[in-house]
C-alpha atoms as a PDB file:
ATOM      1  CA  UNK A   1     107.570  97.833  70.417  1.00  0.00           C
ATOM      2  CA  UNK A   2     107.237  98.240  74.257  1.00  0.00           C
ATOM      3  CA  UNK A   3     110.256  97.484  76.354  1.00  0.00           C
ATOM      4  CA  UNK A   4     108.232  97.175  79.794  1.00  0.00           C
ATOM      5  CA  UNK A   5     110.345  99.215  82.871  1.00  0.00           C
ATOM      6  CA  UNK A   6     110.575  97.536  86.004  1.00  0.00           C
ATOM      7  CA  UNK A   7     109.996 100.573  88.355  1.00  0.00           C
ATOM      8  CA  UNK A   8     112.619 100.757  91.655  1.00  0.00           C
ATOM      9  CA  UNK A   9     109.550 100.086  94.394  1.00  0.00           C
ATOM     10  CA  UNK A  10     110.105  97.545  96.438  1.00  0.00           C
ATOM     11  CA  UNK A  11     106.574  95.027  97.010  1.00  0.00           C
ATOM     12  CA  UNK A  12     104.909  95.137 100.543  1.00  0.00           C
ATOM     13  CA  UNK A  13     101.563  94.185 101.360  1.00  0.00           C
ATOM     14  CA  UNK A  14     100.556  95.651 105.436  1.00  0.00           C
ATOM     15  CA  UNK A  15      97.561  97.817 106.086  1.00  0.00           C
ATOM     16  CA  UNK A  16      96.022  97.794 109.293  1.00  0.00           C
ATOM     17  CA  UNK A  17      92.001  98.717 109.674  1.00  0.00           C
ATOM     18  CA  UNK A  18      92.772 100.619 112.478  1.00  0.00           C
ATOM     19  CA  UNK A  19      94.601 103.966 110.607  1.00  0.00           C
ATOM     20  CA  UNK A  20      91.796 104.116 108.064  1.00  0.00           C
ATOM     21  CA  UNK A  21      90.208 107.409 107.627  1.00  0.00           C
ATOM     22  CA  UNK A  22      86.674 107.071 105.728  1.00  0.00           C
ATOM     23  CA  UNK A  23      85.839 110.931 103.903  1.00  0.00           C
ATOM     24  CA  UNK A  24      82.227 112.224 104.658  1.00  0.00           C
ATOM     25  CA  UNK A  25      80.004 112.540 101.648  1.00  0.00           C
ATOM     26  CA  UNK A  26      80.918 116.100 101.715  1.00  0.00           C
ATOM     27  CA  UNK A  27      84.526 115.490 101.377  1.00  0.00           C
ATOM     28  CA  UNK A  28      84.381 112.689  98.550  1.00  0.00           C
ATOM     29  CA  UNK A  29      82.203 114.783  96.450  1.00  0.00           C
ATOM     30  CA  UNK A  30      83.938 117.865  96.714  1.00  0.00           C
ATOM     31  CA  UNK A  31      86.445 117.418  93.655  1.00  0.00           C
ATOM     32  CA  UNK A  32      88.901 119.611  95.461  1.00  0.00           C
ATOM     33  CA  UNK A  33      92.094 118.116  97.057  1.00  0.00           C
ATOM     34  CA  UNK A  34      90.409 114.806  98.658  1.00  0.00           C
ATOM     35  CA  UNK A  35      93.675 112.929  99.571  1.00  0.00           C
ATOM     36  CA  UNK A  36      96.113 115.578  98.895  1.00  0.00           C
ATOM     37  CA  UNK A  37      95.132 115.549  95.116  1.00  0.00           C
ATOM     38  CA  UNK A  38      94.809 119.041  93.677  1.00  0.00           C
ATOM     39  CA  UNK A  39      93.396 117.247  90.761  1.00  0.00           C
ATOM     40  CA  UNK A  40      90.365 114.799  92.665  1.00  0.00           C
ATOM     41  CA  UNK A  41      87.962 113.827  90.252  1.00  0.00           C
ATOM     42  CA  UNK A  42      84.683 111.736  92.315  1.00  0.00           C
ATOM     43  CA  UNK A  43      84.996 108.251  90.578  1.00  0.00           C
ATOM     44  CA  UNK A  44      82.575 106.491  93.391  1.00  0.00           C
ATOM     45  CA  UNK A  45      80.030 104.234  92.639  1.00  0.00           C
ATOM     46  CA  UNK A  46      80.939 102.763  89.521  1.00  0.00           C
ATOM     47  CA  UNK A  47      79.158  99.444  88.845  1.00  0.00           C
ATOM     48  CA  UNK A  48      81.064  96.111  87.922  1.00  0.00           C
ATOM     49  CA  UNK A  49      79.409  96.230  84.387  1.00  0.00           C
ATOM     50  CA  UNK A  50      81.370  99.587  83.894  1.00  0.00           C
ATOM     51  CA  UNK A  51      84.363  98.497  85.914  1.00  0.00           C
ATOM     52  CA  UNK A  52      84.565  95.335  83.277  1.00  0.00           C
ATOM     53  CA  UNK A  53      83.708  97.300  80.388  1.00  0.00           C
ATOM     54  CA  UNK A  54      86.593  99.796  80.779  1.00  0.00           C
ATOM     55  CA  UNK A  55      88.775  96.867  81.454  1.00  0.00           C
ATOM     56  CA  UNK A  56      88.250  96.086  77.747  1.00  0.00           C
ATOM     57  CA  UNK A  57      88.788  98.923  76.355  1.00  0.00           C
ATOM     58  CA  UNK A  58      92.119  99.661  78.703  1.00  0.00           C
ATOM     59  CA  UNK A  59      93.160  95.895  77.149  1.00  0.00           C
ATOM     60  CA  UNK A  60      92.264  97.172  73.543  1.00  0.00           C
ATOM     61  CA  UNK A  61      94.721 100.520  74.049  1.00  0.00           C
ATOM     62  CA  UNK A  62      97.492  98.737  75.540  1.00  0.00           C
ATOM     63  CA  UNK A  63      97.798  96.060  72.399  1.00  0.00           C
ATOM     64  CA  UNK A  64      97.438  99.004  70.154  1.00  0.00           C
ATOM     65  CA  UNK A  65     100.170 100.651  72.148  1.00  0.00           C
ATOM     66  CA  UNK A  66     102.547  96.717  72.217  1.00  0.00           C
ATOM     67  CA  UNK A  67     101.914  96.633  68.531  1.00  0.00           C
ATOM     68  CA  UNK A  68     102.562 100.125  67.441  1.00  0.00           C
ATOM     69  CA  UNK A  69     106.487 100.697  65.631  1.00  0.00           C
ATOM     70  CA  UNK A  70     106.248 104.003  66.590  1.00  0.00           C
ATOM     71  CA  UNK A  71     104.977 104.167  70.741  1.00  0.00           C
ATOM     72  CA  UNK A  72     105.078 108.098  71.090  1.00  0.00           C
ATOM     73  CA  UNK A  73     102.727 108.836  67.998  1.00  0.00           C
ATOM     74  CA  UNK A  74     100.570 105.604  68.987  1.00  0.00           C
ATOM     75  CA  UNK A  75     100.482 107.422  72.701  1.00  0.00           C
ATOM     76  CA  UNK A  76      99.711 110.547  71.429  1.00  0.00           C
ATOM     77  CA  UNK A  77      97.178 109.406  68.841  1.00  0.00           C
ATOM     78  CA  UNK A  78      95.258 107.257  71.896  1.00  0.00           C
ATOM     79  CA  UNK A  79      95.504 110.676  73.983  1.00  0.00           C
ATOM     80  CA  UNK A  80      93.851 112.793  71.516  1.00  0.00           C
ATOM     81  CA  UNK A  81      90.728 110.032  70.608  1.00  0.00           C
ATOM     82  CA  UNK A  82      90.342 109.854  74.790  1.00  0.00           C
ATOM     83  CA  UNK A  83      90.218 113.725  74.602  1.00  0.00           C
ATOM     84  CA  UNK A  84      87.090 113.724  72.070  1.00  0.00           C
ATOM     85  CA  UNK A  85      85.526 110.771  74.295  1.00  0.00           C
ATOM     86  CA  UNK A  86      83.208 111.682  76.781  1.00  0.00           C
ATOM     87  CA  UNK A  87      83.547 109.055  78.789  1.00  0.00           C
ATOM     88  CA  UNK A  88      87.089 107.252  77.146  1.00  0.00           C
ATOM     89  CA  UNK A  89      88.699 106.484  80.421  1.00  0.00           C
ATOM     90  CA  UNK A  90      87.385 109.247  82.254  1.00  0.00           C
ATOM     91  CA  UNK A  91      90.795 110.928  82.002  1.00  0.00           C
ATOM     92  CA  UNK A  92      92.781 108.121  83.909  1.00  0.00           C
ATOM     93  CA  UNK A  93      96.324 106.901  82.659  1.00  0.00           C
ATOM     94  CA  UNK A  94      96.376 103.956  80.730  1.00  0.00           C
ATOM     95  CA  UNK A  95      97.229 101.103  82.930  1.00  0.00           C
ATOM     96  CA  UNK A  96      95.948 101.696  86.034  1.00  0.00           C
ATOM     97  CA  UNK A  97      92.086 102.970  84.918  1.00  0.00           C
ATOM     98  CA  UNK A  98      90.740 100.067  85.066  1.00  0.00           C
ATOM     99  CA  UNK A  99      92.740  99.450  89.085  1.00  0.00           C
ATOM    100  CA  UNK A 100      90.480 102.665  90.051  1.00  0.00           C
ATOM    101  CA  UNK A 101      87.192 101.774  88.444  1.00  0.00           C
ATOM    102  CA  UNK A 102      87.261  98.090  90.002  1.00  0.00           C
ATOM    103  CA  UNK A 103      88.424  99.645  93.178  1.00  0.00           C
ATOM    104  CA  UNK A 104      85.093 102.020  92.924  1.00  0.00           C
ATOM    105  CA  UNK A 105      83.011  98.935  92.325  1.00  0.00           C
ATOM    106  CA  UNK A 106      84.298  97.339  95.300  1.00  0.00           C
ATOM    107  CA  UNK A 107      82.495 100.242  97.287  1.00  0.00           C
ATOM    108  CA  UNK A 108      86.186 102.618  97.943  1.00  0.00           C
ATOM    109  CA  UNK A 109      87.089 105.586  97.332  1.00  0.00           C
ATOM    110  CA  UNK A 110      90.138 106.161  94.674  1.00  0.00           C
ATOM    111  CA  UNK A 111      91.361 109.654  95.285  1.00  0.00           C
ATOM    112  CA  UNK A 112      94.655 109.718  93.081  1.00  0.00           C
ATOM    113  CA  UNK A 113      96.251 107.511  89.934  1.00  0.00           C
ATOM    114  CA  UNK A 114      99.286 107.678  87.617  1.00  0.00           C
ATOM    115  CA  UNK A 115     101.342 105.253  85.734  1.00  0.00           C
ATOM    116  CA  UNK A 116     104.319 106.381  86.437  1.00  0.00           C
ATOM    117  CA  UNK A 117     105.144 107.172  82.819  1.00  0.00           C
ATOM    118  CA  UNK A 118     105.149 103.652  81.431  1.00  0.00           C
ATOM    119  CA  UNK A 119     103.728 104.475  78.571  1.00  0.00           C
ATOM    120  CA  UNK A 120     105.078 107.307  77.880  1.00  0.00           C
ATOM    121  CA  UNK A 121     104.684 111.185  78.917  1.00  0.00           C
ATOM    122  CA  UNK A 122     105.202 113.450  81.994  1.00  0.00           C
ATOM    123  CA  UNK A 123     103.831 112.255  84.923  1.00  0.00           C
ATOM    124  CA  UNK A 124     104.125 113.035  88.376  1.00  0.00           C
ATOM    125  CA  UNK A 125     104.368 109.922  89.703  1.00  0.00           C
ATOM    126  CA  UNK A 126     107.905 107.421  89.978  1.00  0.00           C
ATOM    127  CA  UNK A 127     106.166 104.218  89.751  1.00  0.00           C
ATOM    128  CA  UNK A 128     102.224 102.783  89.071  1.00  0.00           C
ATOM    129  CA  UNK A 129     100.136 103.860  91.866  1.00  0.00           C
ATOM    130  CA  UNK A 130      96.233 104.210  92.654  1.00  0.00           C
ATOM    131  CA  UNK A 131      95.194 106.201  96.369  1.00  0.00           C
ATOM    132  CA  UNK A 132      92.105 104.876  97.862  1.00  0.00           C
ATOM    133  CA  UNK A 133      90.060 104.873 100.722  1.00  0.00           C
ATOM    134  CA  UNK A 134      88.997 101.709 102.181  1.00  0.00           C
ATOM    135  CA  UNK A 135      86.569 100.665 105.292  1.00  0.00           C
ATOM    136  CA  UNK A 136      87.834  98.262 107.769  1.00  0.00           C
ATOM    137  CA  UNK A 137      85.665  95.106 106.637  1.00  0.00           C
ATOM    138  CA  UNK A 138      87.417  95.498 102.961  1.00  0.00           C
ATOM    139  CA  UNK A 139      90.928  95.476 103.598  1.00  0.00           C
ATOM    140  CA  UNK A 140      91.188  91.460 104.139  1.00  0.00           C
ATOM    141  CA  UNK A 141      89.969  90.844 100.914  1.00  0.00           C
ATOM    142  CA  UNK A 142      91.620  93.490  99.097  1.00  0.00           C
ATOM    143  CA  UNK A 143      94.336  92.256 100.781  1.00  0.00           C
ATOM    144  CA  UNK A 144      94.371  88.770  99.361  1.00  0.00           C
ATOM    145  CA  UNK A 145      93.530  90.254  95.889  1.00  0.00           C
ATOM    146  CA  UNK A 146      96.308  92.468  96.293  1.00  0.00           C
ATOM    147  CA  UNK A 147      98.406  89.310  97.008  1.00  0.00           C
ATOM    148  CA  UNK A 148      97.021  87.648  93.950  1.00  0.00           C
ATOM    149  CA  UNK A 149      97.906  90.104  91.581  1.00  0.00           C
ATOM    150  CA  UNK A 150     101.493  90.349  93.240  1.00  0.00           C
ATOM    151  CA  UNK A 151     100.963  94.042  93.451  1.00  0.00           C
ATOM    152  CA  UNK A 152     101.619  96.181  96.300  1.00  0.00           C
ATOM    153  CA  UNK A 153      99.412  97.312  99.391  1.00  0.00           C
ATOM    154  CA  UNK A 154      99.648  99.665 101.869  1.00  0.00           C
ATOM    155  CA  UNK A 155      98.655 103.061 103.874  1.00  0.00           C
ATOM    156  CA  UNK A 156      98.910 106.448 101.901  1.00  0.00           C
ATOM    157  CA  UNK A 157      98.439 109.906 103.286  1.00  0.00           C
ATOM    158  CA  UNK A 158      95.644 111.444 105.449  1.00  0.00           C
ATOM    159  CA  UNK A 159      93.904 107.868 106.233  1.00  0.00           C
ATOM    160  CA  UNK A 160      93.924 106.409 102.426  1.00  0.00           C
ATOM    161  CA  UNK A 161      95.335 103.516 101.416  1.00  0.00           C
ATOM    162  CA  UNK A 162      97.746 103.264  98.072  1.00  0.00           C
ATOM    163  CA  UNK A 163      97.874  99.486  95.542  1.00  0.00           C
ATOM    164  CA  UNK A 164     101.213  99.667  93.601  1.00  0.00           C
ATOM    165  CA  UNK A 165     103.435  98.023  90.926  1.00  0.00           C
ATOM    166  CA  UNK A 166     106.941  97.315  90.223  1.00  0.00           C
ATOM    167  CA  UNK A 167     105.508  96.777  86.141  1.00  0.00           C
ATOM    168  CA  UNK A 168     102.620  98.538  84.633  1.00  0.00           C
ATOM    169  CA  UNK A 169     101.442  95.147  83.557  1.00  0.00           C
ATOM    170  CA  UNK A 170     100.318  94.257  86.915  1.00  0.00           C
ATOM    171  CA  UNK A 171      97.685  97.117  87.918  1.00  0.00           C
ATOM    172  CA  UNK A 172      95.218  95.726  84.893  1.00  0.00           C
ATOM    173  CA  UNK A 173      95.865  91.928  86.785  1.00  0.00           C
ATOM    174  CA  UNK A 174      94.855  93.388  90.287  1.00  0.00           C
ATOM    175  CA  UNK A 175      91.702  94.877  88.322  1.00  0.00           C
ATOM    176  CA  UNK A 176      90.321  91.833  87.223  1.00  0.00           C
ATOM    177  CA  UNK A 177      91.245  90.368  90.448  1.00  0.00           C
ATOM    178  CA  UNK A 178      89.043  92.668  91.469  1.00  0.00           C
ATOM    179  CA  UNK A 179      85.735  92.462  89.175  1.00  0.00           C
ATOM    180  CA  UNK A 180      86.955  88.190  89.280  1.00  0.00           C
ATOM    181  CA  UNK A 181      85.883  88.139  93.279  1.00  0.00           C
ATOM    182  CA  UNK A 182      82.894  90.940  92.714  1.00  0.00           C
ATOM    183  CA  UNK A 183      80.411  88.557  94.501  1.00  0.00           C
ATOM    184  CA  UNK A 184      82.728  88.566  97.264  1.00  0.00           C
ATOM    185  CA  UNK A 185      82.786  91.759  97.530  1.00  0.00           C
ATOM    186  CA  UNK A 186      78.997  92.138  97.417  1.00  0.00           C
ATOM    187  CA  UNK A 187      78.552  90.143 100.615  1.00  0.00           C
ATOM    188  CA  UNK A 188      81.332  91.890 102.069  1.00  0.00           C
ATOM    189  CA  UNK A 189      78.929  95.263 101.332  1.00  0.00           C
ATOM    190  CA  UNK A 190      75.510  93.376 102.854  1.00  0.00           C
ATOM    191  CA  UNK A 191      77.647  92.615 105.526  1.00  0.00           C
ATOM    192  CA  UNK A 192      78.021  96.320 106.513  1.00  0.00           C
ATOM    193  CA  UNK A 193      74.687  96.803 105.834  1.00  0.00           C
ATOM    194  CA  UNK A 194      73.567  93.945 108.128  1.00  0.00           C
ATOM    195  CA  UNK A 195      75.817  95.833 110.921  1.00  0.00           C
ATOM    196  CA  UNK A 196      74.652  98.915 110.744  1.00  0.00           C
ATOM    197  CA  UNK A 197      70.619  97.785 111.012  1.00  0.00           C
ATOM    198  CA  UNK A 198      71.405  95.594 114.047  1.00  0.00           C
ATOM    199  CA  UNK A 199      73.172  98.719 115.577  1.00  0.00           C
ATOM    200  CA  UNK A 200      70.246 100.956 114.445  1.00  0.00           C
ATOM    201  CA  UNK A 201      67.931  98.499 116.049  1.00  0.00           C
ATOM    202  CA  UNK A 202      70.230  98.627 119.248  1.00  0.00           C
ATOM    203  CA  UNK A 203      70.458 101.720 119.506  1.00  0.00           C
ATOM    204  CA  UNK A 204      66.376 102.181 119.241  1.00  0.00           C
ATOM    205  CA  UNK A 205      65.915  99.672 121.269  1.00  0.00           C
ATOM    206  CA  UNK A 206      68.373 101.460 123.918  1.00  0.00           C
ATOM    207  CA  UNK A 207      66.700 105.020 123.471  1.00  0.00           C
ATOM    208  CA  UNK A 208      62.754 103.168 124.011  1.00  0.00           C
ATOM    209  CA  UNK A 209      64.381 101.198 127.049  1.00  0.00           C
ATOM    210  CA  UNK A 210      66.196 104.085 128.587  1.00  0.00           C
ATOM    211  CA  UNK A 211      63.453 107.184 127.492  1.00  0.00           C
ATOM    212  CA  UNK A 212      60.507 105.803 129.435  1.00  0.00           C
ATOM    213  CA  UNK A 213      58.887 107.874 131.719  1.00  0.00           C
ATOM    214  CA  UNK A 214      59.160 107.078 135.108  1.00  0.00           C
ATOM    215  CA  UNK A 215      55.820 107.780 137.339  1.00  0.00           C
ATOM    216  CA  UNK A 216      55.804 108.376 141.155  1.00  0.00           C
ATOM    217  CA  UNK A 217      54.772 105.696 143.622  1.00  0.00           C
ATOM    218  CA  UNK A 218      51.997 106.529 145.542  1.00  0.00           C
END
């Protein structure tokens, strides 16, 4: 039986859109060190079918892992059928997979997870974390669903921004927070898209205007 550890972080929600760093498409598919982790794997683009999906089978694990008398085998036993699995959770830590795919569905970036070692093993982490990138026009709502989920939010190295938890418990809640307000997110996405064809108009509009020729008066 689990006895859930409340991890020594103290909750704090601030992130400002102006210290946000956004990685080139060269950067975020580069599975080198994006975000300082050696270990990068590039988890964009995931749908909110697949975010809700693994979400499921993250919820399936963790029973098997509240009802099991013996946690370490149970862990162990979980680790090696996700090993065989080709997808399984696409090597995340159980607890805070399901944080990174919603946070991919939501159009970021996740560049680093661990779960602290809630459920047992070694893990480099001292409490549940997930590094992300964000754009500006996100950070509002993932903000409130941050707030929601009464999980922590705020800036992380080189630009990236980091959700957190005092108990493991919580990183599955801010998840389905997550694929919960998916249509939200959605028109937060058009929204950018809107943007950036009114600037591309602009700026066309700008270039005709200012690259007509100009011919001599008589």
């Amino acid at each position: 039986m689990i006895v859930y550890e409340k991890f020594d972080v103290e909750i704090a929600r601030s992130v400002s859109a102006n210290n946000l760093h956004w990685p080139t498409r060269g950067e975020a598919s580069d599975e080198g060190s994006l975000g300082g982790n050696r270990s990068y794997l590039d988890l964009r683009d995931f749908t909110w079918a697949e975010a809700a999906r693994l979400y499921e089978k993250e919820a399936q694990l963790i029973e098997r892992l509240e009802a099991a008398a013996d946690l370490d085998a149970e862990y162990e036993l979980i680790e090696d059928e996700l090993y065989e699995d080709d997808e399984g959770l696409f090597g995340l830590d159980i607890g805070v997979a399901s944080a990174v795919l919603a946070l991919s569905a939501a159009g970021c970036i996740p560049c680093s997870s661990c779960n602290g070692g809630a459920y047992g093993g070694s893990h480099n982490e001292l409490y549940p974390v997930v590094g992300f990138y964000a754009k500006a026009r996100q950070i509002d709502l993932l903000l409130r669903c941050a707030e929601e989920a009464a999980v922590g939010m705020e800036h992380g190295p080189q630009g990236a921004v980091i959700v957190y938890a005092d108990d493991i418990r919580r990183m599955p809640v801010f998840a389905n927070t997550l694929i919960s307000r998916s249509a939200e997110f959605r028109e937060v996405a058009r929204m950018g898209t809107r943007q950036r064809a009114t600037k591309k108009v602009m700026t066309d509009a700008s270039v005709e205007e200012n690259g007509q020729l100009r011919l001599p008066l008589d």
